[in-house]
PDB file of N, CA and C in Angstrom:
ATOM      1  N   UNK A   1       0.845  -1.177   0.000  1.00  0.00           N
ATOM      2  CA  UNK A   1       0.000   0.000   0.000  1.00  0.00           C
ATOM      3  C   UNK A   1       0.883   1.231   0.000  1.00  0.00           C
ATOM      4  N   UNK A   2       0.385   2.185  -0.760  1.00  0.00           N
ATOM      5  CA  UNK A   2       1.262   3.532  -1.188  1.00  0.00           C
ATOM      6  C   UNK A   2       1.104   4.455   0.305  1.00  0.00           C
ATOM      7  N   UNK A   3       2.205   5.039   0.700  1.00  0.00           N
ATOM      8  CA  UNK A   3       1.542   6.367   1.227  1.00  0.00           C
ATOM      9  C   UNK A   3       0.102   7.352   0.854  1.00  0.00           C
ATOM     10  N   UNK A   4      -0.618   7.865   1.914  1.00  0.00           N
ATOM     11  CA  UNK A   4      -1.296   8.361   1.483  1.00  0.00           C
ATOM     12  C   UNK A   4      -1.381   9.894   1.458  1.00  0.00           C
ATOM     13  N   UNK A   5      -0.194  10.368   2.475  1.00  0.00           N
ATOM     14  CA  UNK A   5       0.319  11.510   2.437  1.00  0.00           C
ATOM     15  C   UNK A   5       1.753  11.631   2.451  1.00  0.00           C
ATOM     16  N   UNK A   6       2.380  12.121   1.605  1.00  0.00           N
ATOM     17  CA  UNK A   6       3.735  12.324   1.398  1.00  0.00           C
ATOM     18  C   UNK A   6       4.299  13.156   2.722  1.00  0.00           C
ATOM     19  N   UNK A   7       5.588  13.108   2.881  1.00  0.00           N
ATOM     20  CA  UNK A   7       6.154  13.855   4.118  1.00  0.00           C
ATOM     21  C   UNK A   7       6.214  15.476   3.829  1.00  0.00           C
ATOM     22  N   UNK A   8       5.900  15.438   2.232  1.00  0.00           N
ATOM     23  CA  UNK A   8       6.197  17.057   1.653  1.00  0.00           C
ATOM     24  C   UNK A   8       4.841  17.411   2.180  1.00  0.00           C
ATOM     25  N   UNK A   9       3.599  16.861   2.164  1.00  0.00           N
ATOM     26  CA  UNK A   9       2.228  17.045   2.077  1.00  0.00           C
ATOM     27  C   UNK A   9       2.204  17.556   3.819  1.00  0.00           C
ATOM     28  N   UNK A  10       2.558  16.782   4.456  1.00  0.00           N
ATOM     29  CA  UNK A  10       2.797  17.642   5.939  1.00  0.00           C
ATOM     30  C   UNK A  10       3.354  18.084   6.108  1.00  0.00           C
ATOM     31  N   UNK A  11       4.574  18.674   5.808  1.00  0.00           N
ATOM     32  CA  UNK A  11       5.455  19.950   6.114  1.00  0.00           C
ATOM     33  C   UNK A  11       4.819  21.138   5.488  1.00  0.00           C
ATOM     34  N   UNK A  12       4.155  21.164   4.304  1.00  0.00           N
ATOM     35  CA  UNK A  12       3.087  22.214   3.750  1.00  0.00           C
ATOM     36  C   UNK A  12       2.296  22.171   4.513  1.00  0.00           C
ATOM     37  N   UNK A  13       1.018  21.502   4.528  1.00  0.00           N
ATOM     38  CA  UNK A  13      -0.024  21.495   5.959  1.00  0.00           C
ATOM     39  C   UNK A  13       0.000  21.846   7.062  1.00  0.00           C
ATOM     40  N   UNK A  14       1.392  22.104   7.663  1.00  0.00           N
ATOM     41  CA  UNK A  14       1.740  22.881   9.024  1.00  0.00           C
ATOM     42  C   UNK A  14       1.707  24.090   9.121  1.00  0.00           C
ATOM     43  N   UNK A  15       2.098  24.780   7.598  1.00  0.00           N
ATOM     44  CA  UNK A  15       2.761  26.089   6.999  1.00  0.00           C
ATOM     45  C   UNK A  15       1.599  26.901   6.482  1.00  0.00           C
ATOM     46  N   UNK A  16       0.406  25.636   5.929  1.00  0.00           N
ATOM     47  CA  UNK A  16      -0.712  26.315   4.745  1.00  0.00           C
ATOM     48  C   UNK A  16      -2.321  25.964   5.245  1.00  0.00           C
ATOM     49  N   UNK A  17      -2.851  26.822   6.355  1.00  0.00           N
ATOM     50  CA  UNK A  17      -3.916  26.202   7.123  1.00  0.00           C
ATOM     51  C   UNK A  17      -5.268  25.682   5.679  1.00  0.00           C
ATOM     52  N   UNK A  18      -4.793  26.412   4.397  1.00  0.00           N
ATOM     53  CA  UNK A  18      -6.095  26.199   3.651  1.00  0.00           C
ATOM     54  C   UNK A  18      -5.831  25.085   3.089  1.00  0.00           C
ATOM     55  N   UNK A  19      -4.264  24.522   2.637  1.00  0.00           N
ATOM     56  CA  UNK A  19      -3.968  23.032   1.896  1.00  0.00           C
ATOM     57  C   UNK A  19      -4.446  21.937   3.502  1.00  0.00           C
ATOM     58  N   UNK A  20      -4.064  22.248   4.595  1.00  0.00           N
ATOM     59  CA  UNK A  20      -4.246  21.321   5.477  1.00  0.00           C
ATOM     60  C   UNK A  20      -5.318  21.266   5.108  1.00  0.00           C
ATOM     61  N   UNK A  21      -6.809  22.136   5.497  1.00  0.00           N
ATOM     62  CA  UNK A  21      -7.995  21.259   5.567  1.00  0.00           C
ATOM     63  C   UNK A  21      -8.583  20.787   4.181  1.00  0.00           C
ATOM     64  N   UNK A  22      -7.558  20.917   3.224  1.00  0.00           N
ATOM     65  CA  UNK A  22      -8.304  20.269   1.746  1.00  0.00           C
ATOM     66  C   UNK A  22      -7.661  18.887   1.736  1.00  0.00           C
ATOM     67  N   UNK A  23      -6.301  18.520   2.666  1.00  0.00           N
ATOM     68  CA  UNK A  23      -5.534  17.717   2.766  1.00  0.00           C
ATOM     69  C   UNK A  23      -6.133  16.416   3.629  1.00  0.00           C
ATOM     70  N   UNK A  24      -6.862  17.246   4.789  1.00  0.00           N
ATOM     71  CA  UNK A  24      -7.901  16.987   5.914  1.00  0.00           C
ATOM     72  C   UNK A  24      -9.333  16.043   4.972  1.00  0.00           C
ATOM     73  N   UNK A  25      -9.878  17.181   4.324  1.00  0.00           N
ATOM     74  CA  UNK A  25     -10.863  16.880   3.613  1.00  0.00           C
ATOM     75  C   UNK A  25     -10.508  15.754   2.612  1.00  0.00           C
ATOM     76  N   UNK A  26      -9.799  15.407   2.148  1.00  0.00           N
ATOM     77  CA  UNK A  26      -9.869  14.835   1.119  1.00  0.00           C
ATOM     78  C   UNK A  26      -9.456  12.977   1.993  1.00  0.00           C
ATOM     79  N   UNK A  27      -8.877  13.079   3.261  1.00  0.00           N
ATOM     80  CA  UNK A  27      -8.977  12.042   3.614  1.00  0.00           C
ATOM     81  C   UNK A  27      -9.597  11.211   4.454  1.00  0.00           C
ATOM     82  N   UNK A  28     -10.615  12.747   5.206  1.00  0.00           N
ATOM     83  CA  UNK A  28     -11.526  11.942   5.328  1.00  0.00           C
ATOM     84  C   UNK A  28     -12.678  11.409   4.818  1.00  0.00           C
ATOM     85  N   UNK A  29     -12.890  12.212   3.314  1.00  0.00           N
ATOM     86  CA  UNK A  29     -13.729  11.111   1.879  1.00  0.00           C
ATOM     87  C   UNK A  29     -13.296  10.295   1.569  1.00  0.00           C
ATOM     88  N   UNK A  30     -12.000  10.076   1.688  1.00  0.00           N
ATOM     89  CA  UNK A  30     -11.170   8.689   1.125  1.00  0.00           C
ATOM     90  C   UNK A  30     -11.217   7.726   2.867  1.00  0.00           C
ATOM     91  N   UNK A  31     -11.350   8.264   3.696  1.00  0.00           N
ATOM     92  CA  UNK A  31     -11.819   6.858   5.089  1.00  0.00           C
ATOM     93  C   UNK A  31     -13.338   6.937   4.874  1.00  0.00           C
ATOM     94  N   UNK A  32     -14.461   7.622   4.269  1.00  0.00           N
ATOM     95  CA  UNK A  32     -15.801   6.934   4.847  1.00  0.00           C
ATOM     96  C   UNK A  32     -15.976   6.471   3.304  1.00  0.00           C
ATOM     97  N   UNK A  33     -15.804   6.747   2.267  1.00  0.00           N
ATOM     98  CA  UNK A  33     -15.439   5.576   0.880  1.00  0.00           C
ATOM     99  C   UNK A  33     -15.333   4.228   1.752  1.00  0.00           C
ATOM    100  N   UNK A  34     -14.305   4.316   1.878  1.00  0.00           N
ATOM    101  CA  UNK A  34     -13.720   2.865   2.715  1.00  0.00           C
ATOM    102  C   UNK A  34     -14.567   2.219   3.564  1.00  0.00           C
ATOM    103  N   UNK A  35     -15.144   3.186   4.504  1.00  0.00           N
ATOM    104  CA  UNK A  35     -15.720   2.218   5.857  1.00  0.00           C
ATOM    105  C   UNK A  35     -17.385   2.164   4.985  1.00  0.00           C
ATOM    106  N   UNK A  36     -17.947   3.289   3.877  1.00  0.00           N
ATOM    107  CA  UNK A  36     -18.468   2.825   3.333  1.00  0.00           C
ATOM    108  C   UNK A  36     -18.980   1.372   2.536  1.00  0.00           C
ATOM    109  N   UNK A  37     -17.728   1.212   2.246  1.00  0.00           N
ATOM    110  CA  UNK A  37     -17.671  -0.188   1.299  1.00  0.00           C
ATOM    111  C   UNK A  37     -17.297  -1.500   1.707  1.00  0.00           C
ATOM    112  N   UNK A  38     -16.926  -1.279   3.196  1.00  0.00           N
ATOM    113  CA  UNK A  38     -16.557  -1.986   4.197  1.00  0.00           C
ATOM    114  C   UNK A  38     -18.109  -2.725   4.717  1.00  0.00           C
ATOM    115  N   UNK A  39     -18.871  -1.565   5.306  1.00  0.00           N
ATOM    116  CA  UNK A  39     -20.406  -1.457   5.708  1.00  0.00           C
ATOM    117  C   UNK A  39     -21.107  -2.191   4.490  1.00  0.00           C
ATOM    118  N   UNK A  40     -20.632  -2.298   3.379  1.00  0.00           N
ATOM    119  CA  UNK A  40     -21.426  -3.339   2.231  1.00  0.00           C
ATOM    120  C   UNK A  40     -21.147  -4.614   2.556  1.00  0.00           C
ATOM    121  N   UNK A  41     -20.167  -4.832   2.747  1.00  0.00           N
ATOM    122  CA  UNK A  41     -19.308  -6.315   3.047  1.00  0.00           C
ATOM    123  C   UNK A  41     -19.327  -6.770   4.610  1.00  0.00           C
ATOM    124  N   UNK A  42     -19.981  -5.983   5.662  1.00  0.00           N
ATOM    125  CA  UNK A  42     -20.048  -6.488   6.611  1.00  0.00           C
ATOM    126  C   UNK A  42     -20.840  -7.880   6.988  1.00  0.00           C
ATOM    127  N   UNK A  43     -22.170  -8.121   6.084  1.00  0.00           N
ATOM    128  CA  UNK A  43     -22.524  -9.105   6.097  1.00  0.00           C
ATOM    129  C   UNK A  43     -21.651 -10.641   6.329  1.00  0.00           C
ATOM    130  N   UNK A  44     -21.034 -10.027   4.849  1.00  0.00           N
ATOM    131  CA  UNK A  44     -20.063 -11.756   4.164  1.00  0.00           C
ATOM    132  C   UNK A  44     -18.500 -11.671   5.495  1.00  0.00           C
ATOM    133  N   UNK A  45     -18.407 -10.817   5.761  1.00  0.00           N
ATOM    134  CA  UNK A  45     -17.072 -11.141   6.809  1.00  0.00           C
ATOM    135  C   UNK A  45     -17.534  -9.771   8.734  1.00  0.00           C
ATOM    136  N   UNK A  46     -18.047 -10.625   9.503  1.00  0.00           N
ATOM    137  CA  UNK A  46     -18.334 -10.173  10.810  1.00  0.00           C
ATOM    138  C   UNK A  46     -17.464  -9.557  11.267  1.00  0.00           C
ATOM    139  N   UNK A  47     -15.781  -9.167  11.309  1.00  0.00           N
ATOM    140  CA  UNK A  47     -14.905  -8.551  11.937  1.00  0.00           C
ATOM    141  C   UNK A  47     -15.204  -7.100  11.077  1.00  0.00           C
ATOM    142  N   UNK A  48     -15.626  -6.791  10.393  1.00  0.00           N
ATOM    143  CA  UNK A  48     -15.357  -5.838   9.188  1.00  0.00           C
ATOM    144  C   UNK A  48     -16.763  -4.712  10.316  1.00  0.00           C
ATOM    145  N   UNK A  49     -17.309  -5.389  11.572  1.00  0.00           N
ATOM    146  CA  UNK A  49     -17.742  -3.999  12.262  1.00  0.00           C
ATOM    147  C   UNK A  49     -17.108  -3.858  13.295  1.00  0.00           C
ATOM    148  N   UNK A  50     -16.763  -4.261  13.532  1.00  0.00           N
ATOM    149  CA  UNK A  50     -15.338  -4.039  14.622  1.00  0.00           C
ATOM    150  C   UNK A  50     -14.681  -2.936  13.698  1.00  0.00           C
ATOM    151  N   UNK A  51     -14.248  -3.311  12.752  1.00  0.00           N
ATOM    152  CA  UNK A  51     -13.359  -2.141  12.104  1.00  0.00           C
ATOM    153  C   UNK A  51     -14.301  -1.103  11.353  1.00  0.00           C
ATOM    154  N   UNK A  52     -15.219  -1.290  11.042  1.00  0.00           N
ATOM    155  CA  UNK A  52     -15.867  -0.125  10.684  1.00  0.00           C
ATOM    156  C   UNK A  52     -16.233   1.220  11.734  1.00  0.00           C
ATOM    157  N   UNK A  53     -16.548   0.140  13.256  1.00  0.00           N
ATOM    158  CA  UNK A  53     -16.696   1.418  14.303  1.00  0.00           C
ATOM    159  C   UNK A  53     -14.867   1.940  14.802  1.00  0.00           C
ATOM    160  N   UNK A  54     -13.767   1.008  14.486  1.00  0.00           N
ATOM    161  CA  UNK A  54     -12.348   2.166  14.952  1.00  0.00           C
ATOM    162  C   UNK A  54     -12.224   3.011  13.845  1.00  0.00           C
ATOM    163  N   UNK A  55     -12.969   2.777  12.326  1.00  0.00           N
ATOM    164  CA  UNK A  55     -12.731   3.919  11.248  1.00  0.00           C
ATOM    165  C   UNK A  55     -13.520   4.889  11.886  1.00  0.00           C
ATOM    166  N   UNK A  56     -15.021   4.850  12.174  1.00  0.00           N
ATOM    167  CA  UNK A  56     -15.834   6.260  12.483  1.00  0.00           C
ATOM    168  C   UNK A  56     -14.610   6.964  13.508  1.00  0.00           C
ATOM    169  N   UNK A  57     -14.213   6.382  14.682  1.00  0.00           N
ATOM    170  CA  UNK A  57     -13.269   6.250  16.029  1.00  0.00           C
ATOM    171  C   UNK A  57     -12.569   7.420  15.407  1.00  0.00           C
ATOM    172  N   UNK A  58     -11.847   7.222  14.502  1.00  0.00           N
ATOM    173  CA  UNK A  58     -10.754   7.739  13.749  1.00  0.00           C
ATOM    174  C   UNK A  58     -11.195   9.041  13.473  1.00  0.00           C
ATOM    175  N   UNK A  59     -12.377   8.874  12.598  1.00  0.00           N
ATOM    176  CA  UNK A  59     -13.016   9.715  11.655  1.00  0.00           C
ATOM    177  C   UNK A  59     -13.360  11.037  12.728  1.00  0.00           C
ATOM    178  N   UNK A  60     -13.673  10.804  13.636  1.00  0.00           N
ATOM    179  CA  UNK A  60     -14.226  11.742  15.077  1.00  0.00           C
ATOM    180  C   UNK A  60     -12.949  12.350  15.265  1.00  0.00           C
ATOM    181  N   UNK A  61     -12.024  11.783  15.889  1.00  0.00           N
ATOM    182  CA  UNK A  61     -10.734  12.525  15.992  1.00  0.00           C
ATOM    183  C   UNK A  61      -9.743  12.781  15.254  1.00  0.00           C
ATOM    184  N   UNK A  62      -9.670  12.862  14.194  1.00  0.00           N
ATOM    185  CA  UNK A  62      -9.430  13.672  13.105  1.00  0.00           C
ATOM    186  C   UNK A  62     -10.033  15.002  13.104  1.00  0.00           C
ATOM    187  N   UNK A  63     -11.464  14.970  12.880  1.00  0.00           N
ATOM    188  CA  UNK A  63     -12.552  16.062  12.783  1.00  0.00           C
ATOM    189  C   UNK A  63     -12.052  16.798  14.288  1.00  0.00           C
ATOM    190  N   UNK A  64     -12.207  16.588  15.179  1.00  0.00           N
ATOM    191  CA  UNK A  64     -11.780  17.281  16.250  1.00  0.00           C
ATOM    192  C   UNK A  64     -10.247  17.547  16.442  1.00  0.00           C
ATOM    193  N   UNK A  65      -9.488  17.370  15.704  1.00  0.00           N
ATOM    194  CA  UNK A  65      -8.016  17.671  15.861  1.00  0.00           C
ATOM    195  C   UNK A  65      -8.266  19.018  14.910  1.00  0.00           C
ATOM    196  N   UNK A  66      -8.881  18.822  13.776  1.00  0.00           N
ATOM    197  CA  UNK A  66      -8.931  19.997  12.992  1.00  0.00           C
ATOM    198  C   UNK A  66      -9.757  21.113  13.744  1.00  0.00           C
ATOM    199  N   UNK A  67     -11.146  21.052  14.181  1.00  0.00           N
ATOM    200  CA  UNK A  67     -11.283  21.945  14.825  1.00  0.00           C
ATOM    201  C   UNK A  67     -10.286  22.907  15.714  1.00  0.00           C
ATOM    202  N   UNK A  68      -9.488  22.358  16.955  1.00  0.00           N
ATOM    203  CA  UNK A  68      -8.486  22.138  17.459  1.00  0.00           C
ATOM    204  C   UNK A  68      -7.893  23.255  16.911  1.00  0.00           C
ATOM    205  N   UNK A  69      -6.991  22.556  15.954  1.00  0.00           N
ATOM    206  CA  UNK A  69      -5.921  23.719  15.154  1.00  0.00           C
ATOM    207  C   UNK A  69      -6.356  24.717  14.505  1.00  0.00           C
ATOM    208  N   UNK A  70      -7.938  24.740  14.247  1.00  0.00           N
ATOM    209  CA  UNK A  70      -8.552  25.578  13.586  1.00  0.00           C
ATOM    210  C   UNK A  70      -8.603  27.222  14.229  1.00  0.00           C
ATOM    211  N   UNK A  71      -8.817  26.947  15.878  1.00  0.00           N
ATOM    212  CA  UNK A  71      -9.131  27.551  16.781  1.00  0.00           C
ATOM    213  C   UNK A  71      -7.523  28.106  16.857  1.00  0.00           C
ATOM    214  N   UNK A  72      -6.596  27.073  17.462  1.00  0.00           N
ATOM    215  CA  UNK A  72      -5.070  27.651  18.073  1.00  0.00           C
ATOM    216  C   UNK A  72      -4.085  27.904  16.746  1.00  0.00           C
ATOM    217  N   UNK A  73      -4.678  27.447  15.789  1.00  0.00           N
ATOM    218  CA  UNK A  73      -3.838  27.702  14.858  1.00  0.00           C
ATOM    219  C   UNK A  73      -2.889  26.515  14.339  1.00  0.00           C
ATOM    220  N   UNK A  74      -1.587  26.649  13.263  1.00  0.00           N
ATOM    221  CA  UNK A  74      -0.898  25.294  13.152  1.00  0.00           C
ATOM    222  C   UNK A  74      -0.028  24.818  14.682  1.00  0.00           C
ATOM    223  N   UNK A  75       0.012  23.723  14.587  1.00  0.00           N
ATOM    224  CA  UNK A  75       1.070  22.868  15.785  1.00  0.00           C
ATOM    225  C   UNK A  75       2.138  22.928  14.954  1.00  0.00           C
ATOM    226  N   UNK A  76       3.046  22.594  15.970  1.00  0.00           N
ATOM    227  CA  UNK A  76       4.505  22.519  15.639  1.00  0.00           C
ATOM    228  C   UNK A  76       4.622  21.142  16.486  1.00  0.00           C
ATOM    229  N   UNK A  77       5.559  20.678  15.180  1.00  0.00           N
ATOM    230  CA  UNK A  77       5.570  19.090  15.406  1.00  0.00           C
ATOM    231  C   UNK A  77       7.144  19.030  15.771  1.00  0.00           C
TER     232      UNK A  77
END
């Protein structure tokens, strides 16, 4: 599996609050795609809601990390 964010993609995102949340945005359409299509297939394989509720898990704190920085501004990592 490829990276899904390059190390260049977060050193910009620290620097560029408007690329972060398109950076933000764009992965968390690319995790509920996933837990989307996951939620199709939960039937044929039972572990697949176990992992569908640590994706929402995820999906929540993400969304609240951005708020977060939204408010204090970028972190310094």
């Amino acid at each position: 599996m490829s990276a899904l964010v390059s190390e260049e993609d977060l050193a910009r995102a620290r620097m560029d609050g408007a690329f972060r949340h398109r950076l933000m945005a764009e992965s968390l359409d690319r995790l509920l795609s996933l837990l989307n299509e996951m939620r199709r297939q939960s039937e044929e394989y039972p572990e697949r809601a176990r992992q569908i509720r640590e994706g929402v898990d995820l999906a929540v704190k993400l969304a609240d990390r951005l708020q977060i920085e939204d408010k204090s501004g970028p972190r310094v990592a």
